[in-house]
C-alpha atoms as a PDB file:
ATOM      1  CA  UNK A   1      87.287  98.628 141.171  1.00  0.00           C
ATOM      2  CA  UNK A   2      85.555 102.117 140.561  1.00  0.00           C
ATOM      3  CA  UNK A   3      84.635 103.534 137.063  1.00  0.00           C
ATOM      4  CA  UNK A   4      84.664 106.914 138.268  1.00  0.00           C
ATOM      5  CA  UNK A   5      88.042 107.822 136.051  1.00  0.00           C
ATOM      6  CA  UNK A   6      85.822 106.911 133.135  1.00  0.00           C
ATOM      7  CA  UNK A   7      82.339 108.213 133.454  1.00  0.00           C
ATOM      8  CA  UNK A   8      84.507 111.754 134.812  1.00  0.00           C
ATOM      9  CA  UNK A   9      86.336 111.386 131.777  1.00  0.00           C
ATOM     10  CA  UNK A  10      85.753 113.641 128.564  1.00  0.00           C
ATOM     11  CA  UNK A  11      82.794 112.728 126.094  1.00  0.00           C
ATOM     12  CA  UNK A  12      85.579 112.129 123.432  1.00  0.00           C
ATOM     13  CA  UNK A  13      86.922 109.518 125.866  1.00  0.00           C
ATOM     14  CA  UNK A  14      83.478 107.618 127.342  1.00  0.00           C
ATOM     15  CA  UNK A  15      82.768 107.141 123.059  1.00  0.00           C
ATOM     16  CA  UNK A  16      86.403 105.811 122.750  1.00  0.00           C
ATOM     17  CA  UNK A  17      86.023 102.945 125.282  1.00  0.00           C
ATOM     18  CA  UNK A  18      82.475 102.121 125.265  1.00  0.00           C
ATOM     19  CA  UNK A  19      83.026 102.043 120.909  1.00  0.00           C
ATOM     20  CA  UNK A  20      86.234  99.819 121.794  1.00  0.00           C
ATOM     21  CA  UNK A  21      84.108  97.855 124.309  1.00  0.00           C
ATOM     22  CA  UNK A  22      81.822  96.680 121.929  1.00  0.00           C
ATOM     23  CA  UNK A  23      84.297  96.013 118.924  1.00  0.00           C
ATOM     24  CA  UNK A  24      85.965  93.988 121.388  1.00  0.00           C
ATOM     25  CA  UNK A  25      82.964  91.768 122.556  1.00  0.00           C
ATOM     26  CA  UNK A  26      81.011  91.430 119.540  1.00  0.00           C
ATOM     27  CA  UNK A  27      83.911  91.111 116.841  1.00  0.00           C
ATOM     28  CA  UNK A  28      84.087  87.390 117.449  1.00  0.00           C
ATOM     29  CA  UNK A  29      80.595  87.085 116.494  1.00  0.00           C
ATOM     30  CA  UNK A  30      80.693  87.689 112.655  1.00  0.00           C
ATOM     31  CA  UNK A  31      83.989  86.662 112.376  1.00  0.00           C
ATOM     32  CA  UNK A  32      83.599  82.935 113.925  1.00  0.00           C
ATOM     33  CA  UNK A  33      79.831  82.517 113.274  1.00  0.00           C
ATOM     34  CA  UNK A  34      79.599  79.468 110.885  1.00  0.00           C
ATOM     35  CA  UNK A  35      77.005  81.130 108.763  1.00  0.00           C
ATOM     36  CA  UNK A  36      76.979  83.826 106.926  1.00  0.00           C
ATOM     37  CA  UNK A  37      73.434  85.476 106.981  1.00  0.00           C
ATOM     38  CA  UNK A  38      71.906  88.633 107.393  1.00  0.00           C
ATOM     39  CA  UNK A  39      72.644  88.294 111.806  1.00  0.00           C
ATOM     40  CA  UNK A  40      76.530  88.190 110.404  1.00  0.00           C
ATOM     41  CA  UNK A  41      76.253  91.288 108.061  1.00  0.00           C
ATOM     42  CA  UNK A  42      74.368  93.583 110.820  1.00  0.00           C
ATOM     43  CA  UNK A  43      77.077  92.431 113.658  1.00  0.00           C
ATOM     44  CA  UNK A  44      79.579  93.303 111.411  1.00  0.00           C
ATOM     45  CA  UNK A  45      78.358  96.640 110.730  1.00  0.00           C
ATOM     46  CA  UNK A  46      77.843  97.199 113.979  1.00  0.00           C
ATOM     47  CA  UNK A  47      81.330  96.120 114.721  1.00  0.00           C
ATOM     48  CA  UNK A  48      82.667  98.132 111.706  1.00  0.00           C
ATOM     49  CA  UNK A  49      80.975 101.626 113.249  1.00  0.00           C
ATOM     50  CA  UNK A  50      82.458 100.425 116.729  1.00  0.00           C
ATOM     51  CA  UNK A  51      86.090  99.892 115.013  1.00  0.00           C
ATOM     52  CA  UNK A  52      85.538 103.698 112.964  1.00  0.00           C
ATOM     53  CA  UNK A  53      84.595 105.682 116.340  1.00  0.00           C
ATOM     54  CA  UNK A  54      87.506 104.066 118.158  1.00  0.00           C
ATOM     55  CA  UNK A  55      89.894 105.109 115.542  1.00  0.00           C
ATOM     56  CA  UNK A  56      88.297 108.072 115.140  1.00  0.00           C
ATOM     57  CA  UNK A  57      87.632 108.971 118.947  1.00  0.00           C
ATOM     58  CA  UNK A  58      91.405 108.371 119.448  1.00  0.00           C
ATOM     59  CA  UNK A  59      92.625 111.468 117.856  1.00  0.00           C
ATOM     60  CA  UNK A  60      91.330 113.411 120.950  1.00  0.00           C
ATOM     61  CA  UNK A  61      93.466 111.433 123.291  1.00  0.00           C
ATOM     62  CA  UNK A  62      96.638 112.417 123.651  1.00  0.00           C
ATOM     63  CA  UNK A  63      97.998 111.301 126.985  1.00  0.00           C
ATOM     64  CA  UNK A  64     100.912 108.771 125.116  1.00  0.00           C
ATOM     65  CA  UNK A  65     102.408 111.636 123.101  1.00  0.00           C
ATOM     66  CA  UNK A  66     105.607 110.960 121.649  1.00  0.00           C
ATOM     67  CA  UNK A  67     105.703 113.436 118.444  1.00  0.00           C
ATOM     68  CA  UNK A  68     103.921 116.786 119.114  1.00  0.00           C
ATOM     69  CA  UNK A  69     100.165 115.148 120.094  1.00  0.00           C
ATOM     70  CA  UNK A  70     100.528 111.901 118.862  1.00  0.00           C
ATOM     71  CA  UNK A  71     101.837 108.802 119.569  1.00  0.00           C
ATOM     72  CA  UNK A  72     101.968 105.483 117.969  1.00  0.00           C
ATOM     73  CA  UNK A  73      98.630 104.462 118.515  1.00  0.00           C
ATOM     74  CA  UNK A  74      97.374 107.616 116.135  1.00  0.00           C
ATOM     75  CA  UNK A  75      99.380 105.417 113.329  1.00  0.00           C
ATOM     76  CA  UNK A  76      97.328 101.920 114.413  1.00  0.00           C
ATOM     77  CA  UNK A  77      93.878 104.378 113.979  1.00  0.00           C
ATOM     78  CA  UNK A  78      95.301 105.515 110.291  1.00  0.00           C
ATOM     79  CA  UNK A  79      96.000 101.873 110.176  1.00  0.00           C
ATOM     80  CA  UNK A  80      92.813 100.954 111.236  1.00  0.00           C
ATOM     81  CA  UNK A  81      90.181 102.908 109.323  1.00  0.00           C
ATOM     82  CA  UNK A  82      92.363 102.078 105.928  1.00  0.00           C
ATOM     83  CA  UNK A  83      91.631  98.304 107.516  1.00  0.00           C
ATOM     84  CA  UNK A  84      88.133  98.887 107.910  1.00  0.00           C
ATOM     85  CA  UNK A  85      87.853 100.415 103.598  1.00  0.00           C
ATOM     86  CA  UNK A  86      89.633  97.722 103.123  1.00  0.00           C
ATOM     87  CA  UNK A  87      87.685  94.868 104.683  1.00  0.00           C
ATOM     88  CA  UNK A  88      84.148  96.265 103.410  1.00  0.00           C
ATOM     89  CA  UNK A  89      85.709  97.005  99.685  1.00  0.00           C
ATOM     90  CA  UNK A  90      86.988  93.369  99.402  1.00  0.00           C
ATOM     91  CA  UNK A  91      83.623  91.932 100.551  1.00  0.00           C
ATOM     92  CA  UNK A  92      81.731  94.063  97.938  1.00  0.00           C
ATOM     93  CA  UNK A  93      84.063  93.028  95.349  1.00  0.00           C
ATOM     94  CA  UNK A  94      83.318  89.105  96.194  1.00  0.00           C
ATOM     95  CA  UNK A  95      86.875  88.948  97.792  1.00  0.00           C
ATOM     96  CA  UNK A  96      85.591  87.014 100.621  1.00  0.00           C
ATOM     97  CA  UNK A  97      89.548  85.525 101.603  1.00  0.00           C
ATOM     98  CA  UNK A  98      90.833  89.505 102.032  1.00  0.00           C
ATOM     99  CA  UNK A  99      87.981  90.618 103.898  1.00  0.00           C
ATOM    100  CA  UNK A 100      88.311  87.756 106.607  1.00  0.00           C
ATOM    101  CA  UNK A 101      92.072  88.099 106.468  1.00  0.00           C
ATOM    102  CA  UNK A 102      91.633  91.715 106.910  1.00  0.00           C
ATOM    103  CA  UNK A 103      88.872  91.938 109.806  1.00  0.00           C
ATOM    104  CA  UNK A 104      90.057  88.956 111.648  1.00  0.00           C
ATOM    105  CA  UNK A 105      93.973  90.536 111.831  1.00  0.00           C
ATOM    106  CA  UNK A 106      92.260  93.871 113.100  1.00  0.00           C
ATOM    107  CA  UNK A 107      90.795  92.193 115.576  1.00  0.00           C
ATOM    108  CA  UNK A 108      93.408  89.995 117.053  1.00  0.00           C
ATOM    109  CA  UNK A 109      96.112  92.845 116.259  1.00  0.00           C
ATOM    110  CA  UNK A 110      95.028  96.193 115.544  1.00  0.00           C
ATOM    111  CA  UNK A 111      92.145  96.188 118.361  1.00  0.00           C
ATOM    112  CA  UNK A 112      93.810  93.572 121.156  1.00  0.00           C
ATOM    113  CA  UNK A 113      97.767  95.179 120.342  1.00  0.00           C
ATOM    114  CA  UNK A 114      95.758  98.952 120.893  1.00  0.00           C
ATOM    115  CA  UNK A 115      93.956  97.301 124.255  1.00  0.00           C
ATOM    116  CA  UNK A 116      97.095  96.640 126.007  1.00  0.00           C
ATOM    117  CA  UNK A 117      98.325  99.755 125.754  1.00  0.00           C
ATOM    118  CA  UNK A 118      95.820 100.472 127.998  1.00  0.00           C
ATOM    119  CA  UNK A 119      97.234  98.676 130.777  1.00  0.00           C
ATOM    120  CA  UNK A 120     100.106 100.706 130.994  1.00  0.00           C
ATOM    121  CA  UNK A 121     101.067 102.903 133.925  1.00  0.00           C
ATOM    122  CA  UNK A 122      98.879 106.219 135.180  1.00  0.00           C
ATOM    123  CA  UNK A 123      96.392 104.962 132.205  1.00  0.00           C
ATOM    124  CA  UNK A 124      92.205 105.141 133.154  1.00  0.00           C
ATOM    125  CA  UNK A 125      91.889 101.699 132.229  1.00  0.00           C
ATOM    126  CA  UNK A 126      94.776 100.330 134.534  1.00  0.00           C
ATOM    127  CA  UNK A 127      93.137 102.413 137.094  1.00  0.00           C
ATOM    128  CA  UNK A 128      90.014 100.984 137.142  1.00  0.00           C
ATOM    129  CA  UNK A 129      91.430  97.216 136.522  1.00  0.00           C
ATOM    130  CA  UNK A 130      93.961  97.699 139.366  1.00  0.00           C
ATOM    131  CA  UNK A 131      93.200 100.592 141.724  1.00  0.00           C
ATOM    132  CA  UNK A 132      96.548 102.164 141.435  1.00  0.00           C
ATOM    133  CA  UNK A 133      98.998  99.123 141.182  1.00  0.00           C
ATOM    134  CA  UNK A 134     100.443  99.897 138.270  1.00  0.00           C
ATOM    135  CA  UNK A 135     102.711  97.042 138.305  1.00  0.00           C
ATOM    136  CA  UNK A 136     100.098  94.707 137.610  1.00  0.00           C
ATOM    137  CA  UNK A 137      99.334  96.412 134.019  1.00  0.00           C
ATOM    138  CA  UNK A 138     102.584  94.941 133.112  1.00  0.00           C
ATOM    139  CA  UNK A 139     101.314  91.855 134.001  1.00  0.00           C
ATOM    140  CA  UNK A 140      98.673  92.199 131.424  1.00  0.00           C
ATOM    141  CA  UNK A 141     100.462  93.651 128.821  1.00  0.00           C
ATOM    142  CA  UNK A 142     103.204  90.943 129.029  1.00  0.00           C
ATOM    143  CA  UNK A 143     100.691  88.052 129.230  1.00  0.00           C
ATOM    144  CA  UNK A 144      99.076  89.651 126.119  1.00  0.00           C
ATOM    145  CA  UNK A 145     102.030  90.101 124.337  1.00  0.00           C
ATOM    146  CA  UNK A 146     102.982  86.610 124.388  1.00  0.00           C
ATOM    147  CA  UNK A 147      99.096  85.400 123.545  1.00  0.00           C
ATOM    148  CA  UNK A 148      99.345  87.226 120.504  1.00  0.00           C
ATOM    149  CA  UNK A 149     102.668  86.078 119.888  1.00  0.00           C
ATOM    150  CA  UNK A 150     102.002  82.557 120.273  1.00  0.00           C
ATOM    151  CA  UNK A 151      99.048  83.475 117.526  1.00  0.00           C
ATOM    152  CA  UNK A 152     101.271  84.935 115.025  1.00  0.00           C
ATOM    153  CA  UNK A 153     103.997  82.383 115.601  1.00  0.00           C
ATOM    154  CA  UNK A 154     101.217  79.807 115.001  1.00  0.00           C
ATOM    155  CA  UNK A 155     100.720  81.658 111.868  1.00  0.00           C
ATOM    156  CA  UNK A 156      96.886  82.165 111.940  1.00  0.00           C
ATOM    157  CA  UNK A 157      96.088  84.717 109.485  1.00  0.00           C
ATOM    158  CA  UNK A 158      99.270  87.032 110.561  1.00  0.00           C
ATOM    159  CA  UNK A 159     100.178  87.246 107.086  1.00  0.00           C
ATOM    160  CA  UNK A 160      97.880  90.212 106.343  1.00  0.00           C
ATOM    161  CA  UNK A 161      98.840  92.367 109.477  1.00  0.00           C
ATOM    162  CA  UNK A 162     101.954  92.715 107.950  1.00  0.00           C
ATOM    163  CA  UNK A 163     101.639  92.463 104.385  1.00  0.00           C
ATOM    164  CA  UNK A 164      98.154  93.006 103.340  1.00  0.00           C
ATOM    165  CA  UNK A 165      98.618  92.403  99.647  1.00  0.00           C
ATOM    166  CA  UNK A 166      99.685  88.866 100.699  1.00  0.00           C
ATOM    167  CA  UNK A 167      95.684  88.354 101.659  1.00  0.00           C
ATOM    168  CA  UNK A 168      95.011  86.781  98.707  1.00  0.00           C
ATOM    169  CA  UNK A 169      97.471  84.019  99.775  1.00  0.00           C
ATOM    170  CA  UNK A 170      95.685  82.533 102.850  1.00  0.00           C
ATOM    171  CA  UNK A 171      93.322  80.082 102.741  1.00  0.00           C
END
């Protein structure tokens, strides 16, 4: 395991993962933490900048092109920084049950869905998990797929991923 295909990377790119790093360790922190204090509101800003330079930083990547430069993911970043208004709106407004909804289906769908995507074939990230074997990205991908499958099916605040007007519905 080398990280030579990321620190030889573009800029753009070394901000895009270590931004998505971070979102992806520290989002459970604010979002799980029993208490809701002043350590919850800095994490989450911190996570909230992290989520807004991923989104951001992905508009420079276009190696998954499918129309002109962009691919799918570009709509999950569009997705994602309306998420992100959203979340930080609803918590200003006292809507504590939308901004939870909202942050917490983010970061099991918008950031986690995004990550596997990673794993796919002639991608830097596969590279450095796997050295070349790109078989074992599917591996990954498929073992992710069904985690976050099982989560929706178990119906753990999937409602808002997919309807986010229906936030106001889950307790």
């Amino acid at each position: 395991m080398s990280l030579d295909p990321i620190l030889s990377a573009p800029v753009y790119l070394q901000i895009h993962v270590a931004s998505a790093l971070v979102a992806v360790t520290l989002g459970p922190v604010p979002m799980y933490r029993r208490r809701r204090d002043m350590v919850h509101k800095v994490l989450g800003y911190v996570w909230v900048v992290a989520m807004a330079s991923v989104a951001l930083s992905s508009f420079w990547i276009h190696s998954f092109a499918v129309i002109g430069p962009f691919s799918p993911l570009h709509g999950l970043a569009l997705l994602t920084l309306w998420s992100l208004w959203r979340g930080i709106s609803s918590a200003r407004m006292g809507d504590i049950k939308t901004h939870l909804a909202t942050f917490r289906a983010l970061y099991w769908y918008g950031l986690l869905i995004a990550g596997l995507a990673n794993f796919l074939p002639d991608r830097r990230i596969n590279e450095i998990a796997f050295g070349g074997q790109d078989q074992l990205g599917w591996v990954v991908i498929s073992l992710g797929a069904a985690a976050l499958l099982a989560r929706a099916l178990r119906g753990r605040n999937t409602q808002v991923f997919w309807d986010i007007g229906a936030a106001r519905k889950i307790s």
